[in-house]
Every structure is written in C-alpha cells, then in structure tokens.
N, C-alpha and C. Protein backbone atom coordinates (compact mmCIF):
# COMPACT_ATOMS: atom_id res chain seq x y z
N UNK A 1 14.85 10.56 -7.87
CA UNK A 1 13.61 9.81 -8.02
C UNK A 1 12.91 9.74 -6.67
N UNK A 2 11.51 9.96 -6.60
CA UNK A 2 10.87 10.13 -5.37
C UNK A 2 9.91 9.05 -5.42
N UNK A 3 10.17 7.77 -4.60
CA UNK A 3 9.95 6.57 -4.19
C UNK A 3 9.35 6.08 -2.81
N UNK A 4 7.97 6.32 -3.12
CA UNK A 4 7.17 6.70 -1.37
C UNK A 4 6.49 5.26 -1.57
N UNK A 5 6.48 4.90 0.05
CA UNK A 5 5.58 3.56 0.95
C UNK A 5 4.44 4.69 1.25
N UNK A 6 3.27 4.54 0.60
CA UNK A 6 2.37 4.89 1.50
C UNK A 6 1.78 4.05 1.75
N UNK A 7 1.65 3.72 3.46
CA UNK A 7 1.45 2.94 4.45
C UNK A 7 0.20 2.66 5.44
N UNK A 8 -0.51 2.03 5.59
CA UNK A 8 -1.77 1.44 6.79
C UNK A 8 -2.33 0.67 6.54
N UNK A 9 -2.93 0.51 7.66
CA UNK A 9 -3.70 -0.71 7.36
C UNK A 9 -5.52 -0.33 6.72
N UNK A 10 -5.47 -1.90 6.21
CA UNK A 10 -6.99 -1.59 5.17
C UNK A 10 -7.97 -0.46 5.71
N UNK A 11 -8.35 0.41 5.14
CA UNK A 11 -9.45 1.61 5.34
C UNK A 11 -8.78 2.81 5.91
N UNK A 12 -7.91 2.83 6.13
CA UNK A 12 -6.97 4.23 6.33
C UNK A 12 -6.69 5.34 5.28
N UNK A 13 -6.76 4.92 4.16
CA UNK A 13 -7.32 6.30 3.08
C UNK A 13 -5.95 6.06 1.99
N UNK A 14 -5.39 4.85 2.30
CA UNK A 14 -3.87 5.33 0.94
C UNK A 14 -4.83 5.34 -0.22
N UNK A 15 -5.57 4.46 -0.82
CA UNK A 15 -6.65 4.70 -2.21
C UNK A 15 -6.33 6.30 -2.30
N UNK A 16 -7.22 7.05 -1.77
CA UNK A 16 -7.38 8.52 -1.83
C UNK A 16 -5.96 9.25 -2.16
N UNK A 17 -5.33 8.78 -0.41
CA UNK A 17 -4.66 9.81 -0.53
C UNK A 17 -3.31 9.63 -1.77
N UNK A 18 -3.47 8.34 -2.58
CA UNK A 18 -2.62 7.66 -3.80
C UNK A 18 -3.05 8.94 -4.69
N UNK A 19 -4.07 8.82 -5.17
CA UNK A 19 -4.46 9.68 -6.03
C UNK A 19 -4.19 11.08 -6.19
N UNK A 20 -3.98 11.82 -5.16
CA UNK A 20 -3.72 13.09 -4.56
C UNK A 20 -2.56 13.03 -4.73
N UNK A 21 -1.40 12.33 -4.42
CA UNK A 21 -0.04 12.25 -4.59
C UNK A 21 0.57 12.16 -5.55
N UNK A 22 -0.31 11.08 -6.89
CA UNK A 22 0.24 10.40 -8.41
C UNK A 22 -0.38 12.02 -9.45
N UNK A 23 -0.84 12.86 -8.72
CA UNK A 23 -1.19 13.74 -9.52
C UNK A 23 -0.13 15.08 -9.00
N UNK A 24 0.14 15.40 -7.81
CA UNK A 24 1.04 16.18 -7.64
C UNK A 24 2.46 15.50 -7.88
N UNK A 25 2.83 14.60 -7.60
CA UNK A 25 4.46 14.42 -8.00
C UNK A 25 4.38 13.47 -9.72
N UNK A 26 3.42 13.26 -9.97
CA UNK A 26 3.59 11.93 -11.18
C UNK A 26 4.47 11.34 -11.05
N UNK A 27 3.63 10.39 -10.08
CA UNK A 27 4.24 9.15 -9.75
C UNK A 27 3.91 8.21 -10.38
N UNK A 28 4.52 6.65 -10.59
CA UNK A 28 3.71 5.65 -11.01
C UNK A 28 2.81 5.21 -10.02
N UNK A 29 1.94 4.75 -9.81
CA UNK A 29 0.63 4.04 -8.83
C UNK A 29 1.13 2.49 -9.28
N UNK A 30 1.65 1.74 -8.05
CA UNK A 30 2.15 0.58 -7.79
C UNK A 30 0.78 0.10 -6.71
N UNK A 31 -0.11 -0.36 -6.76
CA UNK A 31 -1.13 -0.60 -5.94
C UNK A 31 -1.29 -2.10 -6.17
N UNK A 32 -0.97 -3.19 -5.17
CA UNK A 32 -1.07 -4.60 -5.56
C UNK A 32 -2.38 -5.08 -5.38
N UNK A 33 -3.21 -4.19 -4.43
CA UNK A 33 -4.71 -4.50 -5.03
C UNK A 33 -5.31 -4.11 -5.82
N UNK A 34 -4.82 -3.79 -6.87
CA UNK A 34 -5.23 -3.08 -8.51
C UNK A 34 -4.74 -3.84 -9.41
N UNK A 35 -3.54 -4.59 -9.02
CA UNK A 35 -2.85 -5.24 -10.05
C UNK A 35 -3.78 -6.44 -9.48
N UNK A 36 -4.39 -6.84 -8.74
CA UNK A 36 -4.60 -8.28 -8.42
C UNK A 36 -6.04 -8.54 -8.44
N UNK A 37 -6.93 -7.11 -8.57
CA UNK A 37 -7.80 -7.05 -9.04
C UNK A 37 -8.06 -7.05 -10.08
N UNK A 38 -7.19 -6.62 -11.42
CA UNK A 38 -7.30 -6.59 -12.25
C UNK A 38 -6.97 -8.25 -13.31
N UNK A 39 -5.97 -8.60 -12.43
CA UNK A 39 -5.88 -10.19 -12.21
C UNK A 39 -7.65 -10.94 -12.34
N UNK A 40 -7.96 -10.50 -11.50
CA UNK A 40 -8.94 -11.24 -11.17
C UNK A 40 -10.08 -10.83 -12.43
N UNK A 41 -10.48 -9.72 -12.47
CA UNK A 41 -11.84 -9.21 -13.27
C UNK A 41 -11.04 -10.39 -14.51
N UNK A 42 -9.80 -9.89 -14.85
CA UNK A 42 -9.44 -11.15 -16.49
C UNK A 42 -9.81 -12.60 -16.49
N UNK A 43 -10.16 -13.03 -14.82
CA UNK A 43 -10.10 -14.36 -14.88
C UNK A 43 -8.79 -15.34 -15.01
N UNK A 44 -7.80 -14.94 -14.93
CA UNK A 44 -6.05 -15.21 -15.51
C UNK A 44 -6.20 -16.21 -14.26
N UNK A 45 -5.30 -17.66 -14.01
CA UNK A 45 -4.78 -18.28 -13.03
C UNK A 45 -4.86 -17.71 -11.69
N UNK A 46 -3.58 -16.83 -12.17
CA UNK A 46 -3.57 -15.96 -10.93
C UNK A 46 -4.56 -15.02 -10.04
N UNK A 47 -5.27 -14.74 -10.80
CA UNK A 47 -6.44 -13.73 -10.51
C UNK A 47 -7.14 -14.59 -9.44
N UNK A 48 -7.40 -15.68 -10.22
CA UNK A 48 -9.03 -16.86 -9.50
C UNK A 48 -7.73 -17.13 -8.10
N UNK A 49 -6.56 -17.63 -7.83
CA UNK A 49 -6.16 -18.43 -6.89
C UNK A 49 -6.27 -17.28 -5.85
N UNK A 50 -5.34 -15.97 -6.14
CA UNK A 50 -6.04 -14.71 -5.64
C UNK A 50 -7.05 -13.73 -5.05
N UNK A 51 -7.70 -14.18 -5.54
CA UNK A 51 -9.58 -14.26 -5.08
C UNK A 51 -10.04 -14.82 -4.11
N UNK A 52 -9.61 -16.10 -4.09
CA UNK A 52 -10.09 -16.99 -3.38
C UNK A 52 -9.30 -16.85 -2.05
N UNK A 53 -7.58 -16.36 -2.28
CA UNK A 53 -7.19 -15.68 -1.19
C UNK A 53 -7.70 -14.52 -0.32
N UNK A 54 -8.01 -13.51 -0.85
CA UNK A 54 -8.75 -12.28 -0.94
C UNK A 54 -9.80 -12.45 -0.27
N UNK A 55 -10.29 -13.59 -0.66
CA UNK A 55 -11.93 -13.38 -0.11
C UNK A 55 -12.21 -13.72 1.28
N UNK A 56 -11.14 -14.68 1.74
CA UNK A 56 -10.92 -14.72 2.86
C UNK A 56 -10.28 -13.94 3.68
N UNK A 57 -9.59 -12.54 3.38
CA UNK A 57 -8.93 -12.03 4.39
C UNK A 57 -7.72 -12.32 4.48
N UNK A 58 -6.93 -13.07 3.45
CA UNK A 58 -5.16 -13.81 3.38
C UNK A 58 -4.57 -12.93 2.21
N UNK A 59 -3.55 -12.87 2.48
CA UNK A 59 -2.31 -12.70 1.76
C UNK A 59 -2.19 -13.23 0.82
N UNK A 60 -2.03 -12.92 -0.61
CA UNK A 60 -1.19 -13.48 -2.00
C UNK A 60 0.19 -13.38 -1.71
N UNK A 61 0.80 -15.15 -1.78
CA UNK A 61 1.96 -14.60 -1.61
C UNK A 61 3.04 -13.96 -2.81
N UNK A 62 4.14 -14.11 -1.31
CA UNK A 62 5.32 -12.96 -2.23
C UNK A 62 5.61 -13.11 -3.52
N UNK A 63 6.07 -14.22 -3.55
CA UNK A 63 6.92 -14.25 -5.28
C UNK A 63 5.47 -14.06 -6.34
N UNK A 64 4.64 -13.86 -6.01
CA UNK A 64 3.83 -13.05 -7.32
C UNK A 64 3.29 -11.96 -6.72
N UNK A 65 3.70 -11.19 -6.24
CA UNK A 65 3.39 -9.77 -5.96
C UNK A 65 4.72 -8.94 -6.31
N UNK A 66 5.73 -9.73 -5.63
CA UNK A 66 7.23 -9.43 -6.13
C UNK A 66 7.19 -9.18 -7.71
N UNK A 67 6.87 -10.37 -8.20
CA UNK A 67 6.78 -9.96 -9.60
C UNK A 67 5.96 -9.22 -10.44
N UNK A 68 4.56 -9.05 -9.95
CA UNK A 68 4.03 -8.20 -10.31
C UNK A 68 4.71 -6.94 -10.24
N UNK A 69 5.08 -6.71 -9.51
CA UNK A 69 5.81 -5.07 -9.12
C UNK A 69 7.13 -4.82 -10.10
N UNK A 70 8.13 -6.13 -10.08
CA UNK A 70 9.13 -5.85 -11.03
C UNK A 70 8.88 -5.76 -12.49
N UNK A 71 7.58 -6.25 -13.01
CA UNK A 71 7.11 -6.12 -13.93
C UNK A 71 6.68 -4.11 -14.34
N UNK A 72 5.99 -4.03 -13.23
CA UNK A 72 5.82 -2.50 -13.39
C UNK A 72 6.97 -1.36 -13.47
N UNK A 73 7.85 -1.85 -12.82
CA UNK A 73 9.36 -1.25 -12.37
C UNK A 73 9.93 -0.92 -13.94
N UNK A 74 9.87 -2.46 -14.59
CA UNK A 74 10.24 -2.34 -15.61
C UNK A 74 9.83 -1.68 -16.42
N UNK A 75 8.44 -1.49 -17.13
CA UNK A 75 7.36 -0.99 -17.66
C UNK A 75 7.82 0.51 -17.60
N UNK A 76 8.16 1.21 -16.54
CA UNK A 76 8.50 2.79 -16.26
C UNK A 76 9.53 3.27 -15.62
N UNK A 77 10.68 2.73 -16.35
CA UNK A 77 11.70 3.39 -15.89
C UNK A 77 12.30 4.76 -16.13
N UNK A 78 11.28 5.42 -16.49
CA UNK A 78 11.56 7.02 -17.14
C UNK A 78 10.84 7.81 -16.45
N UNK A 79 9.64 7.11 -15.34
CA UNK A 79 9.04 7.96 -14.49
C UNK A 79 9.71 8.44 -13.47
N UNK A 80 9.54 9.54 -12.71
CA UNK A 80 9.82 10.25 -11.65
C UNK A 80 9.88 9.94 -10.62
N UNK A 81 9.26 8.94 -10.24
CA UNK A 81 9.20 7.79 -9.07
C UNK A 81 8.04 7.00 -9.18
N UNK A 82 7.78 6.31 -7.73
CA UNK A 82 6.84 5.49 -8.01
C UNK A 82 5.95 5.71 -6.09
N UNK A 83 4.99 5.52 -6.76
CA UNK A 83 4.17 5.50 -4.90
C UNK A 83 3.89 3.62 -4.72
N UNK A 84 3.98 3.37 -3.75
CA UNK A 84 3.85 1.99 -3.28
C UNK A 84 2.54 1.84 -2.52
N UNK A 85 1.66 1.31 -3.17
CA UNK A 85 0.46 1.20 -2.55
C UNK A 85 -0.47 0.18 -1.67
N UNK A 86 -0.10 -0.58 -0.41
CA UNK A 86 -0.73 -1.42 -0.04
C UNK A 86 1.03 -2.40 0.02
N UNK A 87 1.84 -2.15 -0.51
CA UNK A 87 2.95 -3.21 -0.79
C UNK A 87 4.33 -1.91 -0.32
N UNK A 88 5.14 -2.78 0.83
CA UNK A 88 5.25 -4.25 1.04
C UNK A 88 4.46 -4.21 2.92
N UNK A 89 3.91 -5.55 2.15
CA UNK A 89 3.30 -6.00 3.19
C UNK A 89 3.48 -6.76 4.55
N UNK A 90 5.33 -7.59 3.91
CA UNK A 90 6.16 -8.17 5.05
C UNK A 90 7.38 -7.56 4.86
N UNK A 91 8.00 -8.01 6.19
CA UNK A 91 9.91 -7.49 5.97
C UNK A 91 10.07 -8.34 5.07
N UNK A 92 9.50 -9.29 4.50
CA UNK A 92 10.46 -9.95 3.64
C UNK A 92 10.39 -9.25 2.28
N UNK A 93 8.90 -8.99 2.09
CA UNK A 93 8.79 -7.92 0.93
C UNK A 93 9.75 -6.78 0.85
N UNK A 94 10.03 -5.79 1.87
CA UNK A 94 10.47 -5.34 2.36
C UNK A 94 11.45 -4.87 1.60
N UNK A 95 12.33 -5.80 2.61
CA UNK A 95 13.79 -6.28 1.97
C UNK A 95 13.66 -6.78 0.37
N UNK A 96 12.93 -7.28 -0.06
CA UNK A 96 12.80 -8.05 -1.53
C UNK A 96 12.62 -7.18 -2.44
N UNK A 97 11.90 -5.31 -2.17
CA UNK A 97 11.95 -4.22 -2.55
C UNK A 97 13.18 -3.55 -2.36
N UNK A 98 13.11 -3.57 -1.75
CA UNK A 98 15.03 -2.98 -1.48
C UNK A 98 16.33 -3.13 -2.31
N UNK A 99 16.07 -4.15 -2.85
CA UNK A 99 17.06 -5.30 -3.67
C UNK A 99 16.59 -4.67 -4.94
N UNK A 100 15.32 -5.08 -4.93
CA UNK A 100 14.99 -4.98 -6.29
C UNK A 100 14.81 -3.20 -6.65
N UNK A 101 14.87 -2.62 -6.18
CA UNK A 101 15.10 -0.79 -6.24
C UNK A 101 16.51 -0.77 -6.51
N UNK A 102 17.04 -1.48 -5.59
CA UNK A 102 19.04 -1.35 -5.87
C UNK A 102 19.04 -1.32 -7.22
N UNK A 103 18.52 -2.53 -7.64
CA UNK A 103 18.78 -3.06 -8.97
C UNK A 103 18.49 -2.19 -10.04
N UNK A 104 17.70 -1.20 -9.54
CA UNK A 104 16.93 -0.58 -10.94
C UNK A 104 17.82 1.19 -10.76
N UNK A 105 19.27 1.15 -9.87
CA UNK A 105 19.42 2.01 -9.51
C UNK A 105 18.90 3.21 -8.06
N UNK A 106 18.10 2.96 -7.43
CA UNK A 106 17.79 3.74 -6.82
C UNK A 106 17.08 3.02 -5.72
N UNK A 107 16.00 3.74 -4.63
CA UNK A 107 15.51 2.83 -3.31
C UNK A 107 14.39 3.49 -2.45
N UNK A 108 14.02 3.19 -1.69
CA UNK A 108 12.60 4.42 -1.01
C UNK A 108 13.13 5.42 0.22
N UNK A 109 12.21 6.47 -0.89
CA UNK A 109 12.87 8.02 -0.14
C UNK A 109 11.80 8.28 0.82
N UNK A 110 10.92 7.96 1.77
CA UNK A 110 10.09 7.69 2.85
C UNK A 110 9.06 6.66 2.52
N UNK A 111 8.45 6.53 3.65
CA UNK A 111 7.21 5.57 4.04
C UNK A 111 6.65 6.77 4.93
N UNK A 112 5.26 6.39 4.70
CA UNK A 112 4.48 7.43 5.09
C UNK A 112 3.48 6.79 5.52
N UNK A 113 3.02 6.74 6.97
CA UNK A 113 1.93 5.81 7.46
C UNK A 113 0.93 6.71 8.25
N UNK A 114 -0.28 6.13 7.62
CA UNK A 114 -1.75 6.70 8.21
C UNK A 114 -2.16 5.72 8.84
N UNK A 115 -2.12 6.50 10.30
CA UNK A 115 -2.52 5.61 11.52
C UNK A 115 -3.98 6.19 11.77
N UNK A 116 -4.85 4.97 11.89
CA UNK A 116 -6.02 5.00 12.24
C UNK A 116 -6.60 4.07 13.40
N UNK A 117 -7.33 4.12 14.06
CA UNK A 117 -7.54 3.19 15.12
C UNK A 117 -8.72 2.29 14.27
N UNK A 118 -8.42 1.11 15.30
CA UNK A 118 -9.42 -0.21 14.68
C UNK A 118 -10.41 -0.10 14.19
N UNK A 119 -11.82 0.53 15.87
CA UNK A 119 -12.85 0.50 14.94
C UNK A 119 -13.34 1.63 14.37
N UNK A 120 -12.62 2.42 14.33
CA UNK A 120 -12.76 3.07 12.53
C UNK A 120 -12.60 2.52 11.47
N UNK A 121 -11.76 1.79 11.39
CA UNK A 121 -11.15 1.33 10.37
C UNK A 121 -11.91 0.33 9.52
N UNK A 122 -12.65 -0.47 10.89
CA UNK A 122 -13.86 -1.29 10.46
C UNK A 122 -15.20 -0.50 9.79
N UNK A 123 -15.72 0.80 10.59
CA UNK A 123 -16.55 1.43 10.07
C UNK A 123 -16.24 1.76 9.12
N UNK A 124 -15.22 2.01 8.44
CA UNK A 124 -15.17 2.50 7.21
C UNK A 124 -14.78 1.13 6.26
N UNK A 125 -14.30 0.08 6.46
CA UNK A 125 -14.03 -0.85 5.62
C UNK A 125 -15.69 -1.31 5.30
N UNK A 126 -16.42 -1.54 6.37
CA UNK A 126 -18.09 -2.09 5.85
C UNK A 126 -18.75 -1.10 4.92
N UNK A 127 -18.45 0.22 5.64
CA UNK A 127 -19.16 1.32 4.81
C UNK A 127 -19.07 1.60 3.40
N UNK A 128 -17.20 0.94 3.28
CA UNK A 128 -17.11 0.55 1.83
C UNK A 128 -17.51 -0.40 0.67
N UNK A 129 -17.52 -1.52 1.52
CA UNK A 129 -18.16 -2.80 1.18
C UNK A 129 -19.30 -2.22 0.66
N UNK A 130 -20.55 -1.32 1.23
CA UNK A 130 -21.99 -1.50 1.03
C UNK A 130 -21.67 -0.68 -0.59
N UNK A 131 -20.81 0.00 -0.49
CA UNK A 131 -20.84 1.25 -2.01
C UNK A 131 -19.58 0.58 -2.79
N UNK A 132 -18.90 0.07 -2.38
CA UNK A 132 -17.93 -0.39 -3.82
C UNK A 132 -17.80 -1.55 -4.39
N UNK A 133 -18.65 -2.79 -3.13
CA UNK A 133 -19.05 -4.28 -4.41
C UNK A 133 -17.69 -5.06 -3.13
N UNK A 134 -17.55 -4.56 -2.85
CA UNK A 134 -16.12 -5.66 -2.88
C UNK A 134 -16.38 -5.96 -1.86
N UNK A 135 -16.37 -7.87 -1.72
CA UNK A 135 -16.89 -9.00 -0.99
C UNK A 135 -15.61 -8.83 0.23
N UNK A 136 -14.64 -8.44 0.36
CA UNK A 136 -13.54 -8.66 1.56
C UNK A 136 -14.01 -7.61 2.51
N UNK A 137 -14.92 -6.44 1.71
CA UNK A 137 -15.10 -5.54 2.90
C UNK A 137 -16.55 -5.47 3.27
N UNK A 138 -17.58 -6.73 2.82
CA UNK A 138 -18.73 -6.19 3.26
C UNK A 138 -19.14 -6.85 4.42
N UNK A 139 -18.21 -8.25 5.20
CA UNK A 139 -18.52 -8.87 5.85
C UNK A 139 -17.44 -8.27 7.66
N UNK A 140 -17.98 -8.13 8.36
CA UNK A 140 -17.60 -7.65 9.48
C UNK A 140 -16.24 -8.86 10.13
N UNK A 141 -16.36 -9.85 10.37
CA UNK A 141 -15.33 -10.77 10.46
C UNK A 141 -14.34 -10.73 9.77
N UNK A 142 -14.46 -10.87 8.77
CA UNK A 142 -13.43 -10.58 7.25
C UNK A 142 -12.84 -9.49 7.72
N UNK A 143 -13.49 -8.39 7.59
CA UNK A 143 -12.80 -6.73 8.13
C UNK A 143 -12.00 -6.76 9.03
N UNK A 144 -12.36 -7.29 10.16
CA UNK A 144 -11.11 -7.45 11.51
C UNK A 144 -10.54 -8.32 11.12
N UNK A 145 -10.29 -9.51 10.56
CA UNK A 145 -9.70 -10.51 10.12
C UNK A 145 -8.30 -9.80 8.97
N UNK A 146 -8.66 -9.23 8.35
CA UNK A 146 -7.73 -8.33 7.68
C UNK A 146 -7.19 -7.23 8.50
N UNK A 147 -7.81 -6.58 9.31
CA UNK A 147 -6.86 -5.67 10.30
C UNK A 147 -6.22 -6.53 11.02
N UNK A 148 -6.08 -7.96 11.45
CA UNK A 148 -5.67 -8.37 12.37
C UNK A 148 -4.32 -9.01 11.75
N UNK A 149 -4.47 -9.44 10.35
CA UNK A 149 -3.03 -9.71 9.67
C UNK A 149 -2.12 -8.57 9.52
N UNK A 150 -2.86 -7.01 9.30
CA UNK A 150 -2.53 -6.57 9.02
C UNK A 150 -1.47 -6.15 10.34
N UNK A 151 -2.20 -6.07 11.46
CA UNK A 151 -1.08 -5.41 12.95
C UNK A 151 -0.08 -6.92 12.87
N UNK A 152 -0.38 -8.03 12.73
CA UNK A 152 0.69 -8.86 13.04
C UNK A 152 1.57 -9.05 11.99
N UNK A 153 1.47 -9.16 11.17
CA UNK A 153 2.31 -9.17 9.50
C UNK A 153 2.93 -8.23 9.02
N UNK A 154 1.92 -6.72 9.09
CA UNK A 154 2.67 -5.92 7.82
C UNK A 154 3.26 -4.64 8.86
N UNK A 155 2.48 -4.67 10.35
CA UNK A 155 3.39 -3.75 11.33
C UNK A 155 4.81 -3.79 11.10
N UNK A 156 5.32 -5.01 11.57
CA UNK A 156 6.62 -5.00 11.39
C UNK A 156 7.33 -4.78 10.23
N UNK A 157 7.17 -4.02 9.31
CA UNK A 157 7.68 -3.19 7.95
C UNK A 157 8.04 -1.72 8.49
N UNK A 158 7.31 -1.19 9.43
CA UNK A 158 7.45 -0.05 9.27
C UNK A 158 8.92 0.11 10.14
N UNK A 159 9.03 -1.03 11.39
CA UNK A 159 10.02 -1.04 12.18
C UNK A 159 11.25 -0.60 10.36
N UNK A 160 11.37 -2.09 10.11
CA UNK A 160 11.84 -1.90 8.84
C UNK A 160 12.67 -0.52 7.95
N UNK A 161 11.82 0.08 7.83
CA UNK A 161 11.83 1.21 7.58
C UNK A 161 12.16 2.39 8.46
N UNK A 162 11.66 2.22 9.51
CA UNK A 162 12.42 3.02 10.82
C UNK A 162 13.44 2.93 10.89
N UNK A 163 14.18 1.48 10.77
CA UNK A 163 15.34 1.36 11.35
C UNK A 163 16.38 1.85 10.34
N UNK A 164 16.13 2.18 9.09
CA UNK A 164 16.59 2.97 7.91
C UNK A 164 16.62 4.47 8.00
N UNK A 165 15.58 5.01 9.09
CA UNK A 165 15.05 6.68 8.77
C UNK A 165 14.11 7.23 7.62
N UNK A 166 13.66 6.68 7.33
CA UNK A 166 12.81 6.59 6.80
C UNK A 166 11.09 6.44 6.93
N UNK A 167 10.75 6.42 7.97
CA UNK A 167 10.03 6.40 8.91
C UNK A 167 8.94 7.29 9.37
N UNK A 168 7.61 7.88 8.44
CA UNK A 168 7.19 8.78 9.33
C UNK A 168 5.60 8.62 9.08
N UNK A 169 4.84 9.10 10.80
CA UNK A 169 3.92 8.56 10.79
C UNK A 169 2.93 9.92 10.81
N UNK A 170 1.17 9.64 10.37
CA UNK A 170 0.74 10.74 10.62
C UNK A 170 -0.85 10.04 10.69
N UNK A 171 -1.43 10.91 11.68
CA UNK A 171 -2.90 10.78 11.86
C UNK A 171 -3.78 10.72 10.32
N UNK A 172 -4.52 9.55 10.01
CA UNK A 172 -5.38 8.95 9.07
C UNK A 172 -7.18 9.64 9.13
N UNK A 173 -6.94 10.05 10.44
CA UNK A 173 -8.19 11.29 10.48
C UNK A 173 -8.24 12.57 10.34
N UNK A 174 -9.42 12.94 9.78
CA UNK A 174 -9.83 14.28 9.47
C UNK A 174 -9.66 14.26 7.64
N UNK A 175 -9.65 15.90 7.56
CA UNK A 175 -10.31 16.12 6.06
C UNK A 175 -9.19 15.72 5.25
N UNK A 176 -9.61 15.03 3.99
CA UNK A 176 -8.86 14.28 2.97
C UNK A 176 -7.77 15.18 2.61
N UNK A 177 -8.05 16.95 2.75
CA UNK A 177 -7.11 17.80 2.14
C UNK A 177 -5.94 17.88 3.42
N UNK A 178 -6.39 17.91 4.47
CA UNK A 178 -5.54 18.16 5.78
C UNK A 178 -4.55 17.26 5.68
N UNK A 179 -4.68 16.02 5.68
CA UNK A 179 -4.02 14.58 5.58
C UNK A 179 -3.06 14.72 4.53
N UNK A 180 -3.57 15.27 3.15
CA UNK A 180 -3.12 15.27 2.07
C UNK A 180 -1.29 16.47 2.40
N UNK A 181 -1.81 17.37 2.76
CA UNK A 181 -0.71 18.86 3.26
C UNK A 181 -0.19 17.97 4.38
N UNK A 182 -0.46 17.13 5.37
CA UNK A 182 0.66 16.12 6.04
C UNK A 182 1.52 15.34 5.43
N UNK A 183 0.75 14.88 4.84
CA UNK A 183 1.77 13.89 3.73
C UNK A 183 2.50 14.24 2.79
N UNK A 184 2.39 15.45 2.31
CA UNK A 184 3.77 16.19 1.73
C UNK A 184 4.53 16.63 2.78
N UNK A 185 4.15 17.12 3.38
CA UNK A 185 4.95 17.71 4.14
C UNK A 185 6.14 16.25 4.90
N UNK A 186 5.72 15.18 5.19
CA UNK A 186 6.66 14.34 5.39
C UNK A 186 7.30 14.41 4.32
N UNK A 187 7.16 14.40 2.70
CA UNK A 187 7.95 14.22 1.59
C UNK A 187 8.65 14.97 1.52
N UNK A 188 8.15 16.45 1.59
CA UNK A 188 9.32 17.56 1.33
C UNK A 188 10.48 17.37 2.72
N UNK A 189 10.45 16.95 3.69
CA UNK A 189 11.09 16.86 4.60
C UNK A 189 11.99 15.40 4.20
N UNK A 190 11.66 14.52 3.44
CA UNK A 190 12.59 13.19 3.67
C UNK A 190 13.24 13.48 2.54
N UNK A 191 12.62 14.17 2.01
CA UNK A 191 13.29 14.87 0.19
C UNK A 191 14.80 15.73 0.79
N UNK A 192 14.55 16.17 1.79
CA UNK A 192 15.20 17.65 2.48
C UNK A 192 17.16 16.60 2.91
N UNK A 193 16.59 15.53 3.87
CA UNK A 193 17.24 14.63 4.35
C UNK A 193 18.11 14.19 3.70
C-alpha cells in the first residue's frame, strides 16, 4: 500500500500536485481542507466552529480532524493507498497517524515536501484568494498569519518523519509537470527502500 504525506506549507501546489498523483497511483485524496470545507458549505456544527477557525488563520483541532480521517480510512480499505493532503499538521497528529495506520495494518511510505519560499507563497496565496472565493486567502495578514503557524507548528512533522527516513524534500517551483516527475521520483525511490 502506497501511503504518501504530501507536504508544505499553504500555496506550495499539494492541491495540484494531489491531483496528478490520485490519478497516477489511485490513491484515496485525504485532504482536511476538503473535508472541512465540505463541513462547512453543509453548515454541520462542525463546519460553522471550523470556519470561524479558518477564517482567522487557526487550526481545527486534532480530535476532529483525527476523526475525520479515520472515518475515511475506514470508508476505503480496499484502496491502494492513500495521499495525505494538508494533514498531519502537528507531531502530535503525526504520531496520532501512525497509530492509527498501525491499526488499519500498514503506515506512511514517504512524505514528500514542496519547499517554497515565503513571499511566493504569499503571492500566490492572494492570487488565489482573488480567483477561488476563499476568504483565508484574500487578505494579506491572514496569508502570513497562516505561513507563520505553518513554519512554527507543522515544520516540526517533517523532523518527524525524518527521523523515520522517510523524509524527502523538493523545490515547489517551476512547471507543474517538472515538480510532478520529482515527486515520483521520490516515490519510486521510498517504494525502492
């Protein structure tokens, strides 16, 4: 089972490069801002408390993202693997994935991180904001405000994962296809391992 972290912080391209991946390996798409968006468009409890997290630039916490995910886990246990999208976001997640992969038999066969520098990351998070609606990325504060949880919070995952071997990083710039032939190429190599 081929069980990938694809990894960075907001505006680094996992969206894209998810898509590119769930179509060459058929994977499941585990994306917790899809599940929590989708939360939200329903209006459900969770969605609105979510939102209101969201909109500020914070974290939903763990034990309902956790569960969201074991929910999906469950849902497809006959798939081929699963891509991890945006999640996990702390070591505690982390570890709380780890457990919960044990459990289902199996665990993550790389993390794959697209490193991008800041203010790119911002230019492209506003640039998104203006074309896709979504209020977390159209405000410039918000944008660094979310890169800034993101280097202090969800950095330390990848240690995480390093310290497993599992670990591999690759430039978040240039053409979507270039990036795309990097990022297998870490797979076929952690696949190899």
């Amino acid at each position: 089972m081929l069980n990938l972290v694809l990894f960075g912080p907001p505006g680094a391209g996992k969206g894209t490069q998810s898509e590119k991946l769930i179509q060459k390996y058929q994977l499941v798409h585990l994306s917790t801002g899809d599940l929590l968006r989708s939360q939200i468009a329903a209006g459900t409890e969770l969605g609105l408390r979510a939102k209101s997290l969201m909109d500020q630039g914070l974290l939903v916490p763990d034990e309902v993202v956790i569960g969201m995910i074991e929910n999906k886990l469950t849902e497809n246990q006959q798939a081929p693997g699963f891509i991890f999208d945006g999640f996990p976001r702390t070591v505690k997640q982390a570890e709380a994935l780890d457990t919960l992969l044990t459990l289902h038999g199996t665990g993550i066969t790389t993390m794959v991180a697209l490193v991008v520098d800041e203010e790119e990351l911002i230019r492209r998070l506003l640039k998104r904001g203006e074309t896709s609606g979504r209020p977390d990325d159209k405000d410039e504060a918000t944008a660094r405000r979310r890169v800034s949880v993101y280097n202090s919070e969800t950095m330390p995952v990848a240690e995480h994962y390093a310290q497993q071997g599992k670990y591999a990083a690759i430039s978040g710039i240039g053409t979507i296809d270039d990036i795309f032939e990097l990022v297998c190429q870490k797979i076929q190599q952690a696949q190899l391992s």
